[in-house]
Protein backbone atom coordinates (compact mmCIF):
# COMPACT_ATOMS: atom_id res chain seq x y z
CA UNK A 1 23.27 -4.93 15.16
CA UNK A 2 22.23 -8.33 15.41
CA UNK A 3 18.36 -9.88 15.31
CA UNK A 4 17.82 -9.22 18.83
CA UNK A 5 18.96 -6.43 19.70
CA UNK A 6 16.92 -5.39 16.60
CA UNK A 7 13.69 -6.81 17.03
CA UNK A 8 14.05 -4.76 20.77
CA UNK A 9 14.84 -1.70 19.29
CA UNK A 10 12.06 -2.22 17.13
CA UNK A 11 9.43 -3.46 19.29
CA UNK A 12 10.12 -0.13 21.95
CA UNK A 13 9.62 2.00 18.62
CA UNK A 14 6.36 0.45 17.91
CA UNK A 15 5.32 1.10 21.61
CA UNK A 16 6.87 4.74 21.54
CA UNK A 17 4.78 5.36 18.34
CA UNK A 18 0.80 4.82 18.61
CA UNK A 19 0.16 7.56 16.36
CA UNK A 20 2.24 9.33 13.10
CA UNK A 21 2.80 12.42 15.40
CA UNK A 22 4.17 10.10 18.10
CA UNK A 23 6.52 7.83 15.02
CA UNK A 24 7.78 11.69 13.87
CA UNK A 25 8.62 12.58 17.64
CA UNK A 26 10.20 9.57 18.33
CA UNK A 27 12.45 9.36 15.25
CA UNK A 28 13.29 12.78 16.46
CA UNK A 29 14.42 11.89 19.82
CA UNK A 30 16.65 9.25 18.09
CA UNK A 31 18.03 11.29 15.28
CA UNK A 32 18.99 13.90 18.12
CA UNK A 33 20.56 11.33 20.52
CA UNK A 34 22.75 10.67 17.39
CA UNK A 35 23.72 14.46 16.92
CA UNK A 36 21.46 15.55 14.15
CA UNK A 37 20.22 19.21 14.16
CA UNK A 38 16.34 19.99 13.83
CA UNK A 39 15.27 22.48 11.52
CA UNK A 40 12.44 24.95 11.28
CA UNK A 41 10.71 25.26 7.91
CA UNK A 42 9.71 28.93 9.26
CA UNK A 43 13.44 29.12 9.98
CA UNK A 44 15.95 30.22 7.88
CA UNK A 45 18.13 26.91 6.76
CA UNK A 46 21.75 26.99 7.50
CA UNK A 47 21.87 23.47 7.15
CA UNK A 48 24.51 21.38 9.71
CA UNK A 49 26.08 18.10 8.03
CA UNK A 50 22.91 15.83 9.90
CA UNK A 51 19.39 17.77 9.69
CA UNK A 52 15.77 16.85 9.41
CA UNK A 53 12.30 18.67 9.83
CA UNK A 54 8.91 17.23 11.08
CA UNK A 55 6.29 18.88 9.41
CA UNK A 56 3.00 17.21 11.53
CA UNK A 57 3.06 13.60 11.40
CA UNK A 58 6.21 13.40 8.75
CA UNK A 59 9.89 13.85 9.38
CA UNK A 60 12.33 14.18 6.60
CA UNK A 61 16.05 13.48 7.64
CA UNK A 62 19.43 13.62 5.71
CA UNK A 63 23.22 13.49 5.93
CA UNK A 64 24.75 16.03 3.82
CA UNK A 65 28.19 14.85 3.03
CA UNK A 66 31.13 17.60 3.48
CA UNK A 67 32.15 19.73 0.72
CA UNK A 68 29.00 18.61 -1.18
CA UNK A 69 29.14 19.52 -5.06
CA UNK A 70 26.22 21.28 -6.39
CA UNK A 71 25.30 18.21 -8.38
CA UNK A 72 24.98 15.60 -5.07
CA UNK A 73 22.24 13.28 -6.41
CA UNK A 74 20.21 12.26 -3.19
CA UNK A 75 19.37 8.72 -1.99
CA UNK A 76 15.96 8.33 -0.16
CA UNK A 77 14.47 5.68 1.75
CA UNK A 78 10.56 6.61 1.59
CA UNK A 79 8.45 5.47 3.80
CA UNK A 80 5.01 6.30 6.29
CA UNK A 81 4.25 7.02 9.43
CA UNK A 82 0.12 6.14 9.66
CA UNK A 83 -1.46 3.02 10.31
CA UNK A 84 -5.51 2.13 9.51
CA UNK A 85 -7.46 2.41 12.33
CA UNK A 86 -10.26 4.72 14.05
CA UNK A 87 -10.31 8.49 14.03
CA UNK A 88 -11.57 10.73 16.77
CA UNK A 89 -14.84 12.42 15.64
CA UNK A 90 -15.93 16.07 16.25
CA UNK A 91 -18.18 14.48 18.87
CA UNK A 92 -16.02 12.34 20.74
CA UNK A 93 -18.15 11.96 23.72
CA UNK A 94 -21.19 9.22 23.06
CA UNK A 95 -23.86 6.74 24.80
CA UNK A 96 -26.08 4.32 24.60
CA UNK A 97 -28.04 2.16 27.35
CA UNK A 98 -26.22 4.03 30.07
CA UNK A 99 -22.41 2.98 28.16
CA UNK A 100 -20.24 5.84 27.95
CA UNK A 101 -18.63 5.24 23.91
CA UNK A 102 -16.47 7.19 22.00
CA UNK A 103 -17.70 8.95 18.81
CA UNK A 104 -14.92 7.65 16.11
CA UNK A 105 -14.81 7.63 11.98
CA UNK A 106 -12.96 4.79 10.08
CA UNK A 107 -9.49 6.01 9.43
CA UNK A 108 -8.11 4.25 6.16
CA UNK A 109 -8.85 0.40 5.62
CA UNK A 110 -8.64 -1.43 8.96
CA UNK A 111 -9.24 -4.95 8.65
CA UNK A 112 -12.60 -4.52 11.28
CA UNK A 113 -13.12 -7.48 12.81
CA UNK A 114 -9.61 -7.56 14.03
CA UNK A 115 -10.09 -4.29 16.64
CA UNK A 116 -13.22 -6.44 18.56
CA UNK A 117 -12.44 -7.11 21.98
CA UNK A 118 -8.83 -5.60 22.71
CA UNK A 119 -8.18 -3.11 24.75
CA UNK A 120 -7.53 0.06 22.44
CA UNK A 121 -6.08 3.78 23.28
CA UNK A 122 -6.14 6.93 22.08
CA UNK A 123 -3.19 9.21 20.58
CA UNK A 124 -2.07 12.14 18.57
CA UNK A 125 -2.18 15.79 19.28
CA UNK A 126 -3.82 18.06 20.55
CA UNK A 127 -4.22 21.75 19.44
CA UNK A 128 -4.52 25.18 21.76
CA UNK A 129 -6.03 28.75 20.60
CA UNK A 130 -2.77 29.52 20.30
CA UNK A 131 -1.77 27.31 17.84
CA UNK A 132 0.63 25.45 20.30
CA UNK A 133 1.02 21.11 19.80
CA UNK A 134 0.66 18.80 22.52
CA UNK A 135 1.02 14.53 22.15
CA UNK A 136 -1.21 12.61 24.29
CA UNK A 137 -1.79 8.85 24.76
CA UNK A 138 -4.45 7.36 27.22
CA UNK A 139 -2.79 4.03 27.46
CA UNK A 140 -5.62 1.20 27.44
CA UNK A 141 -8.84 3.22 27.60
CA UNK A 142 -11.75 1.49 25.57
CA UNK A 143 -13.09 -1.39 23.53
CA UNK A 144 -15.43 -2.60 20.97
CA UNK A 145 -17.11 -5.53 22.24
CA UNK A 146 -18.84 -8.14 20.33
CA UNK A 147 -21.99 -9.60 20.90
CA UNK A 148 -22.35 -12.68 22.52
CA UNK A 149 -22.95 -15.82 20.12
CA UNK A 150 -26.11 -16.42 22.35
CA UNK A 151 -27.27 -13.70 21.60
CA UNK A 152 -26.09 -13.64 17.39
CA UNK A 153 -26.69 -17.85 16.53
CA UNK A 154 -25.01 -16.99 12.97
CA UNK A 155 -22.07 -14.91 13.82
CA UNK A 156 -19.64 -17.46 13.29
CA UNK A 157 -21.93 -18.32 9.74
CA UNK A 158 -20.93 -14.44 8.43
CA UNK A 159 -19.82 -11.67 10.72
CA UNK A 160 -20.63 -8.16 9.01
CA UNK A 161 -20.14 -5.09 10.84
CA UNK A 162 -22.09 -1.77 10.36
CA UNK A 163 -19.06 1.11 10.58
CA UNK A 164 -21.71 3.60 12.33
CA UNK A 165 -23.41 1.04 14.45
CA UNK A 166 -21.21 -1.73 15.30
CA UNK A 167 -17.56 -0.22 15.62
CA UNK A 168 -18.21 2.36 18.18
CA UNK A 169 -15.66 1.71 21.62
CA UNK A 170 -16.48 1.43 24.89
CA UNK A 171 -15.11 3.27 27.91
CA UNK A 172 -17.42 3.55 31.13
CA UNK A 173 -20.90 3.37 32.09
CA UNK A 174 -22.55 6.57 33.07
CA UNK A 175 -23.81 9.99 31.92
CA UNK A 176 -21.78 11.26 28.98
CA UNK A 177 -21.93 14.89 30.18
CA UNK A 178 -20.03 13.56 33.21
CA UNK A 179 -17.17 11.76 31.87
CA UNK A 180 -15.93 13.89 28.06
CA UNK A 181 -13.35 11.85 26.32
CA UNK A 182 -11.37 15.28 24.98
CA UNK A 183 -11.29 16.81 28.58
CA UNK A 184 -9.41 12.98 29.51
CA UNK A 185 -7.38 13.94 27.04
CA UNK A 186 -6.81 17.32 28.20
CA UNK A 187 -6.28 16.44 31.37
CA UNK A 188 -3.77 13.96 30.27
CA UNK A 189 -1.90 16.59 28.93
CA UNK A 190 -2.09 18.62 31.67
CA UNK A 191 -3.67 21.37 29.60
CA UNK A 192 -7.45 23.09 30.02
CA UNK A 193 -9.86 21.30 28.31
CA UNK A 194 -11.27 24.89 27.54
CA UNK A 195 -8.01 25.83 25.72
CA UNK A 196 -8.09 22.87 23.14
CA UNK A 197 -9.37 24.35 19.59
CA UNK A 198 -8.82 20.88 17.63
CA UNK A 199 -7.47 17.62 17.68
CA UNK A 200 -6.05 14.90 15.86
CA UNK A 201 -6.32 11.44 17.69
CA UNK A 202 -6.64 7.55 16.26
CA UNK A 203 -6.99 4.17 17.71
CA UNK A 204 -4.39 1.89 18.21
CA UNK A 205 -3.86 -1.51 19.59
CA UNK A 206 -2.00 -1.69 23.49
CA UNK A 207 -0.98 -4.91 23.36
CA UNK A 208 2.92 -5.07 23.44
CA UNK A 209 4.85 -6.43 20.52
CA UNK A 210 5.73 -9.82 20.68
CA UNK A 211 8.38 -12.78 19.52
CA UNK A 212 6.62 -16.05 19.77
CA UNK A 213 6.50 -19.07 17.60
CA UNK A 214 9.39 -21.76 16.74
CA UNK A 215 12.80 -20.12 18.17
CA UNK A 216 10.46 -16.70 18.82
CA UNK A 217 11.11 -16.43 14.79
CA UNK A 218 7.73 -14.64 14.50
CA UNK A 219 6.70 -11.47 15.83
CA UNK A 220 3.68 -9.78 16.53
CA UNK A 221 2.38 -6.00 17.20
CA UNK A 222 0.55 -3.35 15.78
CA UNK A 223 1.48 -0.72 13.08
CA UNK A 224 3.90 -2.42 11.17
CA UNK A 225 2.35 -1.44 8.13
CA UNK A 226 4.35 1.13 8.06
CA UNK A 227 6.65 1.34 11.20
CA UNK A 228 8.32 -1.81 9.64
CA UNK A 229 9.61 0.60 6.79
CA UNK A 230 10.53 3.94 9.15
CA UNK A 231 12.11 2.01 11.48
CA UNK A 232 15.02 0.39 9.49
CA UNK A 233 15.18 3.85 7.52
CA UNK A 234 15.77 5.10 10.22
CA UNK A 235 18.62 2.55 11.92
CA UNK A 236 20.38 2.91 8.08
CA UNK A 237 20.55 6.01 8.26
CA UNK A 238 22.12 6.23 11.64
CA UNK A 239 25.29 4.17 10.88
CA UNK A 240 25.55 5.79 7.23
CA UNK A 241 28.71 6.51 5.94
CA UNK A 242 28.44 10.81 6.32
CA UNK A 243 31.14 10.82 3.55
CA UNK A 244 29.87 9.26 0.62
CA UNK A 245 29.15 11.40 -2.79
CA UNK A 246 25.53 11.24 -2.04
CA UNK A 247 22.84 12.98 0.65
CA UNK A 248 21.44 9.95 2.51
CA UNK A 249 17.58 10.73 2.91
CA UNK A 250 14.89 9.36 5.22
CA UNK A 251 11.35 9.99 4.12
CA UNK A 252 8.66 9.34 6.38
CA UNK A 253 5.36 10.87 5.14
CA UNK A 254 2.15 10.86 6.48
CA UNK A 255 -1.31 10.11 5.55
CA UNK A 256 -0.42 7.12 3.28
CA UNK A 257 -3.22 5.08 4.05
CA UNK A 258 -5.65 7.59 2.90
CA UNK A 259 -4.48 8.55 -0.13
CA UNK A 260 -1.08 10.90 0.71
CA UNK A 261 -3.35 14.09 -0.77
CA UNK A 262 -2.03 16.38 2.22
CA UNK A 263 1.00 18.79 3.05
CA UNK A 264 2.27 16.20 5.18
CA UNK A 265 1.70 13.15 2.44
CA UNK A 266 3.60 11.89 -0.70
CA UNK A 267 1.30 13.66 -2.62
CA UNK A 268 1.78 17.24 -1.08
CA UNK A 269 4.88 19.31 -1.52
CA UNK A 270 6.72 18.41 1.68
CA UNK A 271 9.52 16.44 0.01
CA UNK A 272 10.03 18.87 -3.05
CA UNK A 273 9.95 21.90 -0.32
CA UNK A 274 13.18 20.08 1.33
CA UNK A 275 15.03 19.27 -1.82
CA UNK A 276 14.80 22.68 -3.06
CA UNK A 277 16.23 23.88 0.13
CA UNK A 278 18.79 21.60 0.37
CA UNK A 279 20.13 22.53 -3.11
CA UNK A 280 19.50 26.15 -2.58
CA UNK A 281 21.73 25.85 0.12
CA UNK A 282 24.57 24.26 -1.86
CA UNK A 283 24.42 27.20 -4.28
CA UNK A 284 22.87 24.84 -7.25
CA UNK A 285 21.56 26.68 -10.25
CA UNK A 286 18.29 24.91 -11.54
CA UNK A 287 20.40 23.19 -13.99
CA UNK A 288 22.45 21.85 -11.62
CA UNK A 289 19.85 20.77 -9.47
CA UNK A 290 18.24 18.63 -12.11
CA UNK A 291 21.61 16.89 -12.88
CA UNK A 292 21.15 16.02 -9.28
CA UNK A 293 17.65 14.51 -9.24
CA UNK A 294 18.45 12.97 -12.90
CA UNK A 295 21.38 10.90 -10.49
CA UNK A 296 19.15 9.98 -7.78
CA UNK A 297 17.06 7.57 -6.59
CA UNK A 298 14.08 6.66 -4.16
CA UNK A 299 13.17 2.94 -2.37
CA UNK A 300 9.65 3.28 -1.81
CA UNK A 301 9.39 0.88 1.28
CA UNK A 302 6.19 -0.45 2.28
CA UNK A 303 4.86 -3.62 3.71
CA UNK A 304 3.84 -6.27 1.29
CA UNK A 305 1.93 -9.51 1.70
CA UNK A 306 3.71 -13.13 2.40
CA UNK A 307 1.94 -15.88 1.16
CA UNK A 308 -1.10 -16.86 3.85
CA UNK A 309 -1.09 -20.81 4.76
CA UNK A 310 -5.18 -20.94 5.04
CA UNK A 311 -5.22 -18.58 1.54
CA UNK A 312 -3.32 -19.58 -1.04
CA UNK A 313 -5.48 -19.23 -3.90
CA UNK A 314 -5.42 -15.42 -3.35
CA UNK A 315 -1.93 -15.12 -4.23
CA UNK A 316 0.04 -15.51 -7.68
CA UNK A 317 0.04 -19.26 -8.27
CA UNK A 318 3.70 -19.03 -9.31
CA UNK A 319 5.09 -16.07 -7.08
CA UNK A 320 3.88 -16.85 -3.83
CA UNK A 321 6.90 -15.13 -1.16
CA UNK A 322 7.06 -16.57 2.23
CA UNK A 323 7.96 -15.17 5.03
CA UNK A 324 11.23 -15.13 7.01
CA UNK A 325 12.65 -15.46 2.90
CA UNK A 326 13.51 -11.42 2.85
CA UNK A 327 11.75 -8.66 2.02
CA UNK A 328 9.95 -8.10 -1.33
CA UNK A 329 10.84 -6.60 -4.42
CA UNK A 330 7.43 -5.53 -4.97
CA UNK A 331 5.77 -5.46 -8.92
CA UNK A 332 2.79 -4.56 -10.90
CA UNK A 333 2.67 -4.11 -14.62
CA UNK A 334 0.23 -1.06 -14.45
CA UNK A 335 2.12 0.80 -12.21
CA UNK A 336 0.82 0.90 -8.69
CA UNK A 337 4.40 -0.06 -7.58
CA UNK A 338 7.07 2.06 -9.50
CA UNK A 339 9.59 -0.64 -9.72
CA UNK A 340 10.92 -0.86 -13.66
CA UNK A 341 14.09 -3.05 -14.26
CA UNK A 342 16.29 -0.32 -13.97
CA UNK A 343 15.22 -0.13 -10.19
CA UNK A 344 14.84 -3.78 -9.84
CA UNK A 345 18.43 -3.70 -10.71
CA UNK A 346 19.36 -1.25 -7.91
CA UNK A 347 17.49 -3.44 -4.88
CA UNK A 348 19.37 -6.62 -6.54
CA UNK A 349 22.70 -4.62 -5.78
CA UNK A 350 21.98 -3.57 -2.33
CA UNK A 351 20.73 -6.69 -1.44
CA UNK A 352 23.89 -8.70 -3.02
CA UNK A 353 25.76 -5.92 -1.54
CA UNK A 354 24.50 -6.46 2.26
CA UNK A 355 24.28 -10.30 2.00
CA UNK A 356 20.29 -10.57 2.00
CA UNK A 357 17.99 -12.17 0.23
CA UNK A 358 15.29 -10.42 -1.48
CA UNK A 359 12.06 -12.46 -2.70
CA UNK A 360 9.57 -10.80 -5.91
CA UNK A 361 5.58 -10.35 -5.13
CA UNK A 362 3.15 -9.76 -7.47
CA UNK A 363 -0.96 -9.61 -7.32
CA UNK A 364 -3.06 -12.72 -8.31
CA UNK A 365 -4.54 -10.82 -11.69
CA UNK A 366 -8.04 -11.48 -10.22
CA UNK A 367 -6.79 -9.05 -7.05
CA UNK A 368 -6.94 -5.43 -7.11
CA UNK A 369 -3.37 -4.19 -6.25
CA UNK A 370 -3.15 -1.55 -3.65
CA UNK A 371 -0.23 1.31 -4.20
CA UNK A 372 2.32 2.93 -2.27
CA UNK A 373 4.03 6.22 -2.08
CA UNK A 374 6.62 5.23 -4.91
CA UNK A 375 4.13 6.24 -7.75
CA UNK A 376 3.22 9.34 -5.82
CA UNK A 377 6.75 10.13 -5.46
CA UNK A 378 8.10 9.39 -8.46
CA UNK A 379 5.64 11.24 -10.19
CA UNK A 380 5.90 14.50 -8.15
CA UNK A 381 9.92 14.91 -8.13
CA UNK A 382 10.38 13.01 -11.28
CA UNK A 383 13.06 10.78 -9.13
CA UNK A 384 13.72 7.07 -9.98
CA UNK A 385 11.85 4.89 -7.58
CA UNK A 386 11.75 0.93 -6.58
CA UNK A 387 9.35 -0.25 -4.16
CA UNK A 388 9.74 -3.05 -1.95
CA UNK A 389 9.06 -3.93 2.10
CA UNK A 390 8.75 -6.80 4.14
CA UNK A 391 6.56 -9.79 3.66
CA UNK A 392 3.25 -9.52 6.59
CA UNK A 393 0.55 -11.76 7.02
CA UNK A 394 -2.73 -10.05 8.70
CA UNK A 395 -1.40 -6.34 6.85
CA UNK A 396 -4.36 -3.91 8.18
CA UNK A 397 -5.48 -5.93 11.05
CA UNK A 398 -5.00 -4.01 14.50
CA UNK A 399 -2.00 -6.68 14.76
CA UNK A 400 -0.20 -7.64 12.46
CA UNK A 401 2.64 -10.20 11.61
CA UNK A 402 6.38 -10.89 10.30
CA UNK A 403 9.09 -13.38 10.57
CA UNK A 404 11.99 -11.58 12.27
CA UNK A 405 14.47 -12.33 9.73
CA UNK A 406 12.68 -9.94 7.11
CA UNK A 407 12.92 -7.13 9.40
CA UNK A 408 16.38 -7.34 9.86
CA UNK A 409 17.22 -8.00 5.91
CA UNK A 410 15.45 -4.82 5.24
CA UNK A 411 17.52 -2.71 7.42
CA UNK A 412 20.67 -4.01 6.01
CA UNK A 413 19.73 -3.55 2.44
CA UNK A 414 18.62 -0.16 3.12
CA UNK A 415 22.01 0.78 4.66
CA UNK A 416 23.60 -0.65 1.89
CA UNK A 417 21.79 1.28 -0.48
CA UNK A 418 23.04 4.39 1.63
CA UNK A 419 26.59 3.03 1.57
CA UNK A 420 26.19 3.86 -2.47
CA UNK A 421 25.08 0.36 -3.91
């Protein structure tokens, strides 16, 4: 697959995926189109040779390869599905001054400033009595607008927003008994408004992604913190080999951004729930089953920060990765990445072994370093884990930014890692 066709595959993803339950149906619909078999977890598992499972917002998918032994270690890409952003609050419908707003709680660490004045929608799922799922998407629907420098002299001297005051959005003048935002949604879903028992909806950006810049090398959209990362999982795993000695994984959790503490996150038991079955399946005793996970191995990919033109003095003076170089091999000496030099050694092979370059990133020692789901994971199965992901500039904003080349390079290193690297 070459950039273009690539960066298009990618950018329709993005736009197919405003919300984790939207990224888990979507890598779904691909998966399927390629002949993999969805399981129930309520089902029991006779697995076929290409499987996965959505449990909420995260999808697990492998390749079992035939006549697996007992012992098959497993190779996993993890990634998430979640973005930052604004949440949908138990009382969605606001106003003020005659505006019609939406009631909405900060959903992880969205860089704030960036969601003024665009044109945002609303997404996830909604919930029935019965327990039954539907997706919904409004398309552009609302806004949070600033005020006007004429009326705010020092804005540009020190912008600070109030969450509760400043960021709600938006959507119509009127009377907010008149015009609910969860019977829009309803409707929308061509459901009764009556019928809906709970929800699950967040923000996101509608502008489309875009290429732009010197030979459209750069590209622009929102969620690629983490789409970035489930996306080329999921193109590797499409062309793996299906006969290799391993299980080729994909690992797309959900909730990252606010700490993976769920059923559907890192932290919860969603990945450890599959393996078991998987190996169950095969007939592996417990013994053999740890011989298995003593053999594999997890990249933990995740978006990671290029160096930033206008901010250089935040970075490492000395390791200071640039965009459009390929993605990071990402590092921190207390552990908030889980790359150690044995898995350092592993991303220089698949790397080497797809023809990419890979670039190192570590914090400025004055910086806080954020985490990923490679501790998380590590520590639950016990699995050897490397984290890395592509260079952005903006990560958190409701658009963010890449050099197309990284993109790419992560994809190919990814399906070289599946190819056995």
């Amino acid at each position: 697959m070459d950039t273009t066709e690539y960066m298009t595959g990618f950018a329709e993803f993005i736009q197919a995926s405003p919300s984790s339950y939207h990224a888990a149906h979507e890598v779904a619909r691909q998966l399927t189109s390629a002949g993999f078999s969805e399981l129930k977890e309520e089902d029991p598992w006779i697995a076929p040779k290409k499987t996965f499972v959505i449990r909420d917002g995260a999808i697990i998918a492998w390749i079992t390869p035939d006549n697996a032994p007992t012992t098959a270690p497993v190779r996993i890409l993890g990634a998430h599905t979640d973005s930052p952003g604004f949440k949908l609050k138990p009382q969605s419908t606001i106003g003020s001054h005659g505006w019609l707003q939406v009631g909405v709680e900060v959903y992880g660490g969205p860089l704030l400033n960036s969601w003024l004045d665009r044109e945002l929608e609303l997404s996830g799922r909604l919930v029935l009595k019965d327990g039954s799922q539907h997706l919904v998407r409004t398309g552009p629907f609302m806004r949070i607008p600033q005020l006007a420098i004429h009326l705010d002299r020092e804005a540009n001297n020190g912008l600070k927003l109030d969450k509760q005051r400043n960021t709600a959005p938006v959507y119509g003048v009127g009377d907010p008994r008149a015009a609910d935002v969860l019977g829009h949604l309803a409707q929308l879903a061509d459901i009764p408004s009556q019928d809906v028992a709970g929800y699950d909806i967040i923000s996101t950006d509608t502008q489309p992604p875009a290429r732009f810049g010197l030979d459209d090398t750069l590209f622009a959209a929102p969620r690629m913190d983490n789409l970035s990362s489930t996306y080329a999982g999921l193109v590797a795993l499409l062309n793996a080999p299906e006969d290799g000695g391993h299980i080729s994984m994909l690992a797309a959790f959900d909730h990252e951004e606010i700490g993976s503490e769920t059923r559907s996150g890192a932290c919860g038991p969603f990945l450890e729930d599959v393996l078991t079955r998987i190996y169950d399946g095969l007939g592996a005793t417990l013994e053999e089953s740890a011989r298995a996970m003593a053999q594999s191995w997890c990249i933990s990919s995740d978006a990671g920060h290029s160096i930033h033109p206008n901010y250089g003095e935040r970075h490492d003076p000395n390791v200071q990765p640039l965009a459009g170089n390929g993605p990071l091999l990402k590092i921190n000496a207390n552990q908030r990445y889980a790359t150690d030099g044995v898995g350092a050694a592993l991303w220089v092979r698949s790397c080497e072994a797809a023809g990419v370059p890979y670039q190192d990133f570590v914090s400025n020692n004055n910086s806080p370093c954020g985490s990923t789901i490679g501790p998380l994971t590590a520590t639950r199965i016990g699995i050897r884990t490397v984290d890395v992901g592509i260079p952005l500039i903006s990560m958190h904003s409701a658009r963010e930014m890449c050099h197309v080349n990284d993109v790419v390079y992560l994809s190919r290193a990814i399906g070289a890692f599946f190819a056995g690297a």
